[in-house]
N, C-alpha and C. Protein backbone atom coordinates (compact mmCIF):
# COMPACT_ATOMS: atom_id res chain seq x y z
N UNK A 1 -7.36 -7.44 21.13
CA UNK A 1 -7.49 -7.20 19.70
C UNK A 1 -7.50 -5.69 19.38
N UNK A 2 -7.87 -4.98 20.28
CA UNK A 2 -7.60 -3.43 20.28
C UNK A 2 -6.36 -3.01 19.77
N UNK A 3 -5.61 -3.43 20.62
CA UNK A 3 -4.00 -2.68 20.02
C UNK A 3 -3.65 -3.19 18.74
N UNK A 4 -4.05 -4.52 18.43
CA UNK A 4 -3.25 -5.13 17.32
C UNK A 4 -4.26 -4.47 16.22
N UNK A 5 -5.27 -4.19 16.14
CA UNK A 5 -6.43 -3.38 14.98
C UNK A 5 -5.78 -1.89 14.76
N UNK A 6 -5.38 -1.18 16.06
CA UNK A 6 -5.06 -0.20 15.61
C UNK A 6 -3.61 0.09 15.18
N UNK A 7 -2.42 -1.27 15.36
CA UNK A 7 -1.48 -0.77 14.70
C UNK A 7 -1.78 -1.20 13.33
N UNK A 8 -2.95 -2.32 13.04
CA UNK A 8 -3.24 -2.32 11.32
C UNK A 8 -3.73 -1.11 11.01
N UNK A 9 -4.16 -0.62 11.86
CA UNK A 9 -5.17 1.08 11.19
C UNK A 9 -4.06 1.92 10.69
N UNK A 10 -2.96 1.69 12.07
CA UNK A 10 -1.53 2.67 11.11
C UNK A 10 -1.19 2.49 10.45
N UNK A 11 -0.40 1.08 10.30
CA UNK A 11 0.18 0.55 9.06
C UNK A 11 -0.39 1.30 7.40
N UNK A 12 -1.64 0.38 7.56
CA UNK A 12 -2.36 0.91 6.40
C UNK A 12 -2.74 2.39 5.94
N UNK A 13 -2.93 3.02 7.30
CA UNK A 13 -3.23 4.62 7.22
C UNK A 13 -2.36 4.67 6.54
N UNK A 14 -0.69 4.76 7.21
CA UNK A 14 0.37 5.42 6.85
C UNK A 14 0.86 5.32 5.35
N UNK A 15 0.62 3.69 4.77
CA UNK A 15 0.71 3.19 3.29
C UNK A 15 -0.01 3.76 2.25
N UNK A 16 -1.58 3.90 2.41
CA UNK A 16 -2.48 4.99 1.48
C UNK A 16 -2.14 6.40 1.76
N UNK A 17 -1.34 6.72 2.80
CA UNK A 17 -1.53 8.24 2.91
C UNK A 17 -0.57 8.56 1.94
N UNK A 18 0.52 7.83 2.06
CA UNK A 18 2.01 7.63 1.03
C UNK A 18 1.39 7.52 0.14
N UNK A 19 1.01 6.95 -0.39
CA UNK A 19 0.50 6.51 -1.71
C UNK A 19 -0.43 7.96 -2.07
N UNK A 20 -1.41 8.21 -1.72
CA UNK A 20 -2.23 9.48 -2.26
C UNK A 20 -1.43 10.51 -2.98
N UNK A 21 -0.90 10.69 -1.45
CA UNK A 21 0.25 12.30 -1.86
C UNK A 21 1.07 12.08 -2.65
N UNK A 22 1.63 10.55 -3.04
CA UNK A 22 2.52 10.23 -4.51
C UNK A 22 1.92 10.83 -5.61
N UNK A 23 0.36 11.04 -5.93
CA UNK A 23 -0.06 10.89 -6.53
C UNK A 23 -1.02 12.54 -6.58
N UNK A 24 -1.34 12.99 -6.02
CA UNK A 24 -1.82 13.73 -5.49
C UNK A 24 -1.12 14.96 -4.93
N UNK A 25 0.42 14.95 -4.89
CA UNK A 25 1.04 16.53 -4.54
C UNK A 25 1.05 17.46 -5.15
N UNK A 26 0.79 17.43 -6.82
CA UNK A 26 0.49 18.23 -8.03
C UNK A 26 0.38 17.99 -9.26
N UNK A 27 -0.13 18.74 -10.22
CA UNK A 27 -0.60 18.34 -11.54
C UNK A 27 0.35 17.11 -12.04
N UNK A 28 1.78 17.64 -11.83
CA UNK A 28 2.93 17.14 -12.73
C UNK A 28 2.60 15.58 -12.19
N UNK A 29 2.83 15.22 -10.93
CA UNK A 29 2.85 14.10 -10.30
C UNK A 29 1.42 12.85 -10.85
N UNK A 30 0.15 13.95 -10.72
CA UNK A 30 -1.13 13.31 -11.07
C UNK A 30 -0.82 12.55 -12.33
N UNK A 31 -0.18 13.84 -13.14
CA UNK A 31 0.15 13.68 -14.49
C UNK A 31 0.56 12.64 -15.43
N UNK A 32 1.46 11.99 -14.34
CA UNK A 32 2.75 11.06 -14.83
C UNK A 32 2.06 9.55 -14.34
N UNK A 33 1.14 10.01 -13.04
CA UNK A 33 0.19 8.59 -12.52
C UNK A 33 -0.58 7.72 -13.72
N UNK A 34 -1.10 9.50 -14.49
CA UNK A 34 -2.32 8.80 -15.17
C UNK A 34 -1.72 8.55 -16.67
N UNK A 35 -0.64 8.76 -17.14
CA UNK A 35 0.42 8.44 -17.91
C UNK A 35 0.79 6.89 -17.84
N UNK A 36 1.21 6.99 -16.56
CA UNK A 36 1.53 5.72 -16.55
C UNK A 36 0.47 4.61 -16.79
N UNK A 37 -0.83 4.92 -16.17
CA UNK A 37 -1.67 3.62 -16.08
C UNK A 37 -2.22 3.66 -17.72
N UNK A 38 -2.35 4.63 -18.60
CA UNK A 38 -1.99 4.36 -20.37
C UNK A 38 -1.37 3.84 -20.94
N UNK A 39 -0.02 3.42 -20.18
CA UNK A 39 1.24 2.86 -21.16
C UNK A 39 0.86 1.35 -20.58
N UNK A 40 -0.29 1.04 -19.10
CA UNK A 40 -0.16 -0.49 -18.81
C UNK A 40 -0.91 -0.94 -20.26
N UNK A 41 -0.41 -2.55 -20.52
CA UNK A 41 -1.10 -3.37 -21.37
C UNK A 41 -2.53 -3.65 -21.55
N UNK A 42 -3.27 -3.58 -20.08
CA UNK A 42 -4.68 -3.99 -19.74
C UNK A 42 -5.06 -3.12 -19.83
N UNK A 43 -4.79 -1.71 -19.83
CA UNK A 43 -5.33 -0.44 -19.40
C UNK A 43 -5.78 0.31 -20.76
N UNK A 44 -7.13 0.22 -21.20
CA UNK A 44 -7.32 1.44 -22.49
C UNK A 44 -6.58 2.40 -22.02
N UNK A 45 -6.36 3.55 -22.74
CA UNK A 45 -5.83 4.59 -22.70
C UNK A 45 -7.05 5.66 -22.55
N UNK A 46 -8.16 5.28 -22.90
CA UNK A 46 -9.00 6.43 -22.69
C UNK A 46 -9.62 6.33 -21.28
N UNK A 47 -9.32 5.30 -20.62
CA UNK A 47 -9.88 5.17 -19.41
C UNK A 47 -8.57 5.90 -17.89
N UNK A 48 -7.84 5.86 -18.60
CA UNK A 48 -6.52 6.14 -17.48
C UNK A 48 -7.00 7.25 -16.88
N UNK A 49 -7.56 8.27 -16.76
CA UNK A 49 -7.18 9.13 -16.14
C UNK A 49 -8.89 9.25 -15.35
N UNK A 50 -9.96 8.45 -15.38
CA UNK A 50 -10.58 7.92 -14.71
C UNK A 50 -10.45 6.97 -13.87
N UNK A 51 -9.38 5.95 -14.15
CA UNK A 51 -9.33 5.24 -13.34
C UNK A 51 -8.64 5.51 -12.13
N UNK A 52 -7.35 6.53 -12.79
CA UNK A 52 -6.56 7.57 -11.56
C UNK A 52 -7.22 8.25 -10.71
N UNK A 53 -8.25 9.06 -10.91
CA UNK A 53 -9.02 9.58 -9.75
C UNK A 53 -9.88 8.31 -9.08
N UNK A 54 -10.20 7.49 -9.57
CA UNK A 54 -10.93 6.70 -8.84
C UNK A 54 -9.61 5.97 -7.91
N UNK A 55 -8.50 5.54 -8.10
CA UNK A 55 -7.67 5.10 -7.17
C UNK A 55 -6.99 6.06 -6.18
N UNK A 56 -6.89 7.40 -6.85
CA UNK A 56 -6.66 8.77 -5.78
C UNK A 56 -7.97 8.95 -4.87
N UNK A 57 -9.06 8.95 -5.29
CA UNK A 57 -10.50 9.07 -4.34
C UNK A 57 -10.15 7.65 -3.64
N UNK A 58 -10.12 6.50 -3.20
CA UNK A 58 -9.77 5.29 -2.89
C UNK A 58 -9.10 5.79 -2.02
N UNK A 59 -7.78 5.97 -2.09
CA UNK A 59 -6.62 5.88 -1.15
C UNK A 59 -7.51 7.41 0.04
N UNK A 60 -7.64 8.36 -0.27
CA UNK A 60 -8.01 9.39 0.08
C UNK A 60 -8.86 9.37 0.80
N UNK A 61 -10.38 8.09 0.59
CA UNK A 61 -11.06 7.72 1.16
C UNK A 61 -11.01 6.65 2.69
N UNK A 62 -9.28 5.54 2.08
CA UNK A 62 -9.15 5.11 3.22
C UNK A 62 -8.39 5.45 4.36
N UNK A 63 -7.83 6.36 4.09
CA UNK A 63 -6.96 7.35 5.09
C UNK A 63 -8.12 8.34 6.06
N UNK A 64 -9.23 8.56 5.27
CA UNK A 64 -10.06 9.40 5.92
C UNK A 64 -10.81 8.84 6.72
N UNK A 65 -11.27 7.33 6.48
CA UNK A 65 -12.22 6.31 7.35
C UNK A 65 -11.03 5.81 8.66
N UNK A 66 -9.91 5.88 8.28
CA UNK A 66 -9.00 5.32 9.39
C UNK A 66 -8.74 6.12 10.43
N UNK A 67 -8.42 7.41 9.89
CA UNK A 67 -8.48 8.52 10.81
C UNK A 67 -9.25 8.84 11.84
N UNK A 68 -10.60 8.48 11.66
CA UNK A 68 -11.57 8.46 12.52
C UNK A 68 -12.07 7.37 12.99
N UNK A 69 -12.37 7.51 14.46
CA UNK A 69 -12.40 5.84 15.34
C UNK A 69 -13.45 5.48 14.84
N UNK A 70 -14.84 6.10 14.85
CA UNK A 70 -15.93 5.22 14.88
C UNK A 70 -16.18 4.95 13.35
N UNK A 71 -15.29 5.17 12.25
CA UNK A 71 -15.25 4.79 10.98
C UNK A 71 -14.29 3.48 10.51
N UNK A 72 -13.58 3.39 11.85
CA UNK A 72 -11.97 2.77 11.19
C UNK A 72 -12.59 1.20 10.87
N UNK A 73 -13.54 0.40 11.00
CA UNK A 73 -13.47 -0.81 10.70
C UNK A 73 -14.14 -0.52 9.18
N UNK A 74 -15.35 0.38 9.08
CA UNK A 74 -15.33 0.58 7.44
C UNK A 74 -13.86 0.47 6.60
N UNK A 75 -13.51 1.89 7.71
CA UNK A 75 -12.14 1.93 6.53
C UNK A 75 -11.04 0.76 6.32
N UNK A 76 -10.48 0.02 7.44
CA UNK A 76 -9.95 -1.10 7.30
C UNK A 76 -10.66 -2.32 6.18
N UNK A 77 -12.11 -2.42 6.16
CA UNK A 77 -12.78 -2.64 5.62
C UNK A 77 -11.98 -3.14 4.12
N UNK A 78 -13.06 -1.39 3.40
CA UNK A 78 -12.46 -0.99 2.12
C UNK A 78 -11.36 -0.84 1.71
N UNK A 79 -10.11 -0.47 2.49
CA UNK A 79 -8.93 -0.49 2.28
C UNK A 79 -8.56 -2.19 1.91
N UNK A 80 -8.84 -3.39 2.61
CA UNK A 80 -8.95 -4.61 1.65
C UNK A 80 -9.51 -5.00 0.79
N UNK A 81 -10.56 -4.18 0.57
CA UNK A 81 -11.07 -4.81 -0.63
C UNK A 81 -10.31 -3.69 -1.49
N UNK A 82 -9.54 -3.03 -1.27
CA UNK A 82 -8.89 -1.83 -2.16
C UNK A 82 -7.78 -2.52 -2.73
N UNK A 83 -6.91 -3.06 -1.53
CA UNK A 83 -5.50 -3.81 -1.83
C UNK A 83 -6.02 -5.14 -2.48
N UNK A 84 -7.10 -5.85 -2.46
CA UNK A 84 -7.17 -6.89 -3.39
C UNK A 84 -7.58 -6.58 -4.63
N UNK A 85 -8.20 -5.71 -4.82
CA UNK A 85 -8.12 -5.38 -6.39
C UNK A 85 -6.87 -4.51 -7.06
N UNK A 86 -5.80 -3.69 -6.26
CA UNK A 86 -4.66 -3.30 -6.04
C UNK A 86 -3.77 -5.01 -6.67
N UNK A 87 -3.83 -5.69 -5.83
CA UNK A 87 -3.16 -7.64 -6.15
C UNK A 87 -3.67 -7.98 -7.73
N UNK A 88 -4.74 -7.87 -7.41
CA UNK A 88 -5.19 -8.48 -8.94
C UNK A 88 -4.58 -7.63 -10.01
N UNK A 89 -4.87 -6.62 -10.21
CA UNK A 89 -4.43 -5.58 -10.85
C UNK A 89 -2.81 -6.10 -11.04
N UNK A 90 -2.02 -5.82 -10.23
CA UNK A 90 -0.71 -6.06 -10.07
C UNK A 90 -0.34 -7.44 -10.99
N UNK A 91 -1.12 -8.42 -10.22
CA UNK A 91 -0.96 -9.60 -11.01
C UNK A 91 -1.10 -9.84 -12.33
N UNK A 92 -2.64 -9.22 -12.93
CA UNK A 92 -2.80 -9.34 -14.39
C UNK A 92 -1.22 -8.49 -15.07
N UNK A 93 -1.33 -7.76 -14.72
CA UNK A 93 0.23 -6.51 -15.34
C UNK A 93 1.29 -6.99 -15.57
N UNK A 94 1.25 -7.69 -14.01
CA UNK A 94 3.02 -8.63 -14.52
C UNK A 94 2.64 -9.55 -14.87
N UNK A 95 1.77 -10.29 -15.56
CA UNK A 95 1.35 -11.75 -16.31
C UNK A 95 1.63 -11.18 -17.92
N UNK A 96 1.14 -10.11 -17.91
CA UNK A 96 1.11 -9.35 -19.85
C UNK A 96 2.75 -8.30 -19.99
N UNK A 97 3.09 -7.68 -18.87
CA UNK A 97 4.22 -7.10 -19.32
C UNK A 97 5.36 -7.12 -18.14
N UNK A 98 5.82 -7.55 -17.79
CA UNK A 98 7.20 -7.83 -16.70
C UNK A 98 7.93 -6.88 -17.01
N UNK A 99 8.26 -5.94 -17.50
CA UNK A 99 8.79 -5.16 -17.17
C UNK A 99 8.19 -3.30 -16.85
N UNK A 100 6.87 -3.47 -16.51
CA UNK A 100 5.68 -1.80 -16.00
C UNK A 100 6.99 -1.89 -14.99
N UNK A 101 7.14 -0.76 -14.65
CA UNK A 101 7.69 -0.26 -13.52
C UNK A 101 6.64 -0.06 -12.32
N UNK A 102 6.93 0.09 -11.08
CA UNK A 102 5.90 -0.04 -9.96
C UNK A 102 5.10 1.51 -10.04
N UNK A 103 4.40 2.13 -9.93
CA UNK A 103 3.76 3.45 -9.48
C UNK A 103 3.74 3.64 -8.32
N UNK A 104 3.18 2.68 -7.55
CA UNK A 104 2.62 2.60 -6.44
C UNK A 104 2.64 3.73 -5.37
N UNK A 105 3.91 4.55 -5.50
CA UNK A 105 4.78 5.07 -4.36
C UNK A 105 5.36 5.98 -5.00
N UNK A 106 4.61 6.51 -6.05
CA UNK A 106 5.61 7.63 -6.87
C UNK A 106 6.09 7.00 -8.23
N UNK A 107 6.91 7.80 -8.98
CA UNK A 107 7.61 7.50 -10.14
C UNK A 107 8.88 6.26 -9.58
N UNK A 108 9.13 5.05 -10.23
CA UNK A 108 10.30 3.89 -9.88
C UNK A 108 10.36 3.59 -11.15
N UNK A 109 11.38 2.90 -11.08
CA UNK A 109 12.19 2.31 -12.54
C UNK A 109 12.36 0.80 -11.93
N UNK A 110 11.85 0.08 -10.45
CA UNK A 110 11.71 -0.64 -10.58
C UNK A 110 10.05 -1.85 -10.99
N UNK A 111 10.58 -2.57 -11.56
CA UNK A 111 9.64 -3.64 -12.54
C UNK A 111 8.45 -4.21 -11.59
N UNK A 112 7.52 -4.13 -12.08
CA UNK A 112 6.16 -4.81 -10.60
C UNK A 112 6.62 -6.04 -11.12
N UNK A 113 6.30 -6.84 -9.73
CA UNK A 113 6.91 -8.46 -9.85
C UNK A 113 5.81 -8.94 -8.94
N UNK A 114 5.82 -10.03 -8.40
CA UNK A 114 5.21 -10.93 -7.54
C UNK A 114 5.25 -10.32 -6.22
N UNK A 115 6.90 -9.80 -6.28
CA UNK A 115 6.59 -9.00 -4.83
C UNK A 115 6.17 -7.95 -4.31
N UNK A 116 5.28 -7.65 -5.41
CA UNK A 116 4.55 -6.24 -5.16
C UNK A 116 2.84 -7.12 -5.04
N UNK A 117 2.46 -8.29 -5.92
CA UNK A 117 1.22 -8.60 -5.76
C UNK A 117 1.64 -8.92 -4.28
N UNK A 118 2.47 -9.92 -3.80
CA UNK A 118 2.46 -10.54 -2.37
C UNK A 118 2.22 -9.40 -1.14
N UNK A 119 3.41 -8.37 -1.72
CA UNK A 119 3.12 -6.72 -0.64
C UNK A 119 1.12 -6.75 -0.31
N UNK A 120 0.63 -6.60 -1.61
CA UNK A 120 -0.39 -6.15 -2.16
C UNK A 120 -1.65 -7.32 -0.77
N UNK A 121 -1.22 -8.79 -0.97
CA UNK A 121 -1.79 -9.78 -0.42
C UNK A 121 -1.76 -9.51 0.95
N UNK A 122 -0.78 -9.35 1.35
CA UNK A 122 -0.57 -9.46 3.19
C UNK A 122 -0.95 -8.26 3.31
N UNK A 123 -0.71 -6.89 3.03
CA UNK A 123 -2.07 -6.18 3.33
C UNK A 123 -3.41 -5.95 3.28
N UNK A 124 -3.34 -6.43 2.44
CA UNK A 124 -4.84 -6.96 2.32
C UNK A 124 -5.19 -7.52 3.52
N UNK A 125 -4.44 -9.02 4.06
CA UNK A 125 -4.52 -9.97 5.09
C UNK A 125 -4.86 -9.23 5.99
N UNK A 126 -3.88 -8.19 6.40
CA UNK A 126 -3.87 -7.22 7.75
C UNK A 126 -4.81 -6.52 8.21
N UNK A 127 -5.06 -5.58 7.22
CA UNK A 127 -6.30 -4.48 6.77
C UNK A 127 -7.66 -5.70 7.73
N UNK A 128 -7.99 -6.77 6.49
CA UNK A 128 -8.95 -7.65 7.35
C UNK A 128 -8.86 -7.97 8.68
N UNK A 129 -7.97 -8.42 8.89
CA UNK A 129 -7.67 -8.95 10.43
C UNK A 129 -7.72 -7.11 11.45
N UNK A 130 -7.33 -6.58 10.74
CA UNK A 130 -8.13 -5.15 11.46
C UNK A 130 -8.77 -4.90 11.61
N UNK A 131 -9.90 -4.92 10.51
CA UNK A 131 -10.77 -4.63 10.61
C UNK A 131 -12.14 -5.74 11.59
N UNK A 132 -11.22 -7.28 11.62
CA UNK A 132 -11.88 -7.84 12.63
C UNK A 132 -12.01 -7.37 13.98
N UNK A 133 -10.68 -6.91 14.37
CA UNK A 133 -10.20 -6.96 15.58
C UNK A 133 -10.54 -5.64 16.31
N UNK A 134 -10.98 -4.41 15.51
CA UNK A 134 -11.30 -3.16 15.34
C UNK A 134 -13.09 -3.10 16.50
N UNK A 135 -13.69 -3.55 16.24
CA UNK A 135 -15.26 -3.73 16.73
C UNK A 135 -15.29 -4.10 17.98
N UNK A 136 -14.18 -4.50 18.62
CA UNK A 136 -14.11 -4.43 20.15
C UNK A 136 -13.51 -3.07 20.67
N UNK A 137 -13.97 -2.54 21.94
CA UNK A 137 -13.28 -1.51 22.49
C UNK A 137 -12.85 -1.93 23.66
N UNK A 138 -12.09 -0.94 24.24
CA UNK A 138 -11.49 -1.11 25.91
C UNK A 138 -10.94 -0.07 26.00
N UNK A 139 -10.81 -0.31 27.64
CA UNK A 139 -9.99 0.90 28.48
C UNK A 139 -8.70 0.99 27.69
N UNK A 140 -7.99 1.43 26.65
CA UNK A 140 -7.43 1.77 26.39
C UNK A 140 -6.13 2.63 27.50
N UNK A 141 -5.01 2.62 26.83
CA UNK A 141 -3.95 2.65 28.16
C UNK A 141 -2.99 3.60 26.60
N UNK A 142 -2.68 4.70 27.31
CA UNK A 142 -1.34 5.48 26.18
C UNK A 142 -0.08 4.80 25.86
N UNK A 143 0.26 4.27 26.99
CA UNK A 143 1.95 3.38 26.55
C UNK A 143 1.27 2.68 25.54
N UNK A 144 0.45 1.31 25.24
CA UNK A 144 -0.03 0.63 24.63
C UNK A 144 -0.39 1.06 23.23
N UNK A 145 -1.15 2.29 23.57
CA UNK A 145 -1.44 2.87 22.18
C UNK A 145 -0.33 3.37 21.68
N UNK A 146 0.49 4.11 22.17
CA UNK A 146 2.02 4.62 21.37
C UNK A 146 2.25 3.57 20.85
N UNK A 147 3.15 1.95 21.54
CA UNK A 147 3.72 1.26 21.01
C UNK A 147 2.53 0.88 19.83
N UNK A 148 1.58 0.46 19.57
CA UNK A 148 0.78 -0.37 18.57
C UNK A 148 0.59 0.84 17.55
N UNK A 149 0.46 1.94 17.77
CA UNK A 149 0.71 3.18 16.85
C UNK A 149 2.16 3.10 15.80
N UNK A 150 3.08 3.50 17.11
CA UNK A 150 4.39 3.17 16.71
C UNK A 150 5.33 1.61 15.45
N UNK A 151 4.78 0.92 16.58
CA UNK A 151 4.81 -0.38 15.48
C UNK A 151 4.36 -0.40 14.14
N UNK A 152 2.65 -0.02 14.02
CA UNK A 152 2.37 0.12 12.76
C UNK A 152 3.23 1.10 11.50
N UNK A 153 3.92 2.36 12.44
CA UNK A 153 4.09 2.84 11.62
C UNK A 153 5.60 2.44 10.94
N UNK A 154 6.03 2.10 11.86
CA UNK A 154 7.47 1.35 11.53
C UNK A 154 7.43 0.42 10.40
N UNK A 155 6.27 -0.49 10.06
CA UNK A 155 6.37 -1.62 9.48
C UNK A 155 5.53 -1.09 8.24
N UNK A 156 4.97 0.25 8.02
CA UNK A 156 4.46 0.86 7.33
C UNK A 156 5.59 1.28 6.28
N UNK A 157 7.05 1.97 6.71
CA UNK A 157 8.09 2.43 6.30
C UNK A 157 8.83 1.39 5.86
N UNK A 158 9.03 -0.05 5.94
CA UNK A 158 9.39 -0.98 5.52
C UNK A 158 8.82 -1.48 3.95
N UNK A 159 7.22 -1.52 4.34
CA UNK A 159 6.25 -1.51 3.06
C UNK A 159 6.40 -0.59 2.46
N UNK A 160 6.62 0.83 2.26
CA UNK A 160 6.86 1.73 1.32
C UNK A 160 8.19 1.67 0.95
N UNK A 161 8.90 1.77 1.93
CA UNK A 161 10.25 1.38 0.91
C UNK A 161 11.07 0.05 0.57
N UNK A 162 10.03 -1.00 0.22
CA UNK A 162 10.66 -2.28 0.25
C UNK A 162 11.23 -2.69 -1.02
N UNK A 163 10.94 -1.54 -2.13
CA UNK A 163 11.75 -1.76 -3.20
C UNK A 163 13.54 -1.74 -2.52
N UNK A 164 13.42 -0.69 -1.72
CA UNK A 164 14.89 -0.13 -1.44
C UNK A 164 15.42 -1.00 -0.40
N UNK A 165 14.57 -1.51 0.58
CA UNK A 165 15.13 -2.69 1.39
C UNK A 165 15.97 -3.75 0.62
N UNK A 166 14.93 -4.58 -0.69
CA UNK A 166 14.97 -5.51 -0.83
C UNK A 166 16.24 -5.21 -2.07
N UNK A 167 16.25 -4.08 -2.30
CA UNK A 167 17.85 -3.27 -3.41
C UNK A 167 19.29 -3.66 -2.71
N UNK A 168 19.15 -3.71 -1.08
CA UNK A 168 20.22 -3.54 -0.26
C UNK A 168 20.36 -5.23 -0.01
N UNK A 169 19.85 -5.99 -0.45
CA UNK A 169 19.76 -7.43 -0.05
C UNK A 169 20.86 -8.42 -1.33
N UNK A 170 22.01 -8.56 -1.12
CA UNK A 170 22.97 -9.23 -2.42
C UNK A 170 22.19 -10.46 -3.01
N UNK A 171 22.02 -10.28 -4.41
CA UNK A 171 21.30 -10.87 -5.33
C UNK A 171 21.90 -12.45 -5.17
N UNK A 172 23.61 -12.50 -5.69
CA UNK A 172 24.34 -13.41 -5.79
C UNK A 172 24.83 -14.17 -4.88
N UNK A 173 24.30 -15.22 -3.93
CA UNK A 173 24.83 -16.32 -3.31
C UNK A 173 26.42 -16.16 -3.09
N UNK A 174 27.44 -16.52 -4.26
CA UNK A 174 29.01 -15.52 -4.55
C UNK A 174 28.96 -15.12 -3.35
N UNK A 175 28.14 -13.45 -3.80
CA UNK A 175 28.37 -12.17 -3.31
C UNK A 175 28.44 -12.28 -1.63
N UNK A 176 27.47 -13.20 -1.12
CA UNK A 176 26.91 -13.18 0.49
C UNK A 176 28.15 -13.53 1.48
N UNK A 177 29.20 -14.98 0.24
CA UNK A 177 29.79 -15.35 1.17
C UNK A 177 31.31 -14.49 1.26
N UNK A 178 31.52 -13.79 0.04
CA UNK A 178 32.52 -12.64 0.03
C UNK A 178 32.59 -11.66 1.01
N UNK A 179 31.24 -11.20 1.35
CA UNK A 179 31.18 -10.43 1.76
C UNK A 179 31.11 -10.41 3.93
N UNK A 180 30.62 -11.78 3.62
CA UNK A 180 31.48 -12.34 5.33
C UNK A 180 32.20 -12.31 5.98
């Protein structure tokens, strides 16, 4: 359970760390975060830019608990209970307006959908199951740790850019068999 906790520690590291610095590289960027969460439906407008530091302190917080071993099951921890209120959130949004564009990852023009709450769910899933699997130790071995490092981070880069994965995927049935 060692290796498989710590490629959730990457995964997730690597996803909030993305996410912070979206948000967090400068005023302009902060700017447009806390902009955006004003224009959501659920969202007063006088609360946006409280709620932005509280989701920038969040992400910031779980990158910092992951980073460090004898913290990482906290941080795996909180990082699910982060991404499930991250889901909910997501969910109420696209229930009142289907067409918010995602934040998540920076400025997008694409629409939060289901497959951003589902993104939202299975990390969540992971994060937990990390943070189970996290509270055991062992002789640890470097090949092992590279690959479960490695892995996480691979499948980390999938989750951040799965708008753009799932862009490259032909919409139209038509299209799939044309293109055979």
């Amino acid at each position: 359970m060692f290796y498989l906790a710590l490629a959730c520690r990457s995964l997730i590291g690597m996803v909030f760390m993305v996410s912070a610095l979206s948000k967090l590289r400068g005023r302009a960027a902060f700017g447009t975060f806390v902009s955006w969460l004003a224009s959501l439906p659920v969202m007063p407008a006088r609360w946006s830019r409280a709620v932005a530091v509280v989701i920038a302190v969040a992400e910031v917080l779980v990158v910092t608990l992951l980073a460090l071993p004898w913290t990482a099951t906290a941080g795996l921890a909180f990082a699910a209970a982060t991404l499930a209120a991250f889901a909910a959130g997501a969910f109420v949004v696209t229930r009142h307006e289907p067409n918010v564009p995602c934040q998540c990852f920076g400025p997008s023009s694409v629409p939060l959908s289901g497959r951003h709450v589902a993104r939202d769910v299975v990390l969540c899933a992971i994060a937990a199951l990390g943070a189970a699997g996290a509270a055991g130790q062992m002789a640890a071995r470097l090949p092992a740790i590279t690959l479960s490092v490695g892995c996480g981070l691979a499948v980390s880069l999938l989750v951040i850019f799965l708008d753009d994965v799932v862009a490259l995927i032909p919409r139209n049935p038509a299209s799939r068999k044309a293109s055979s």
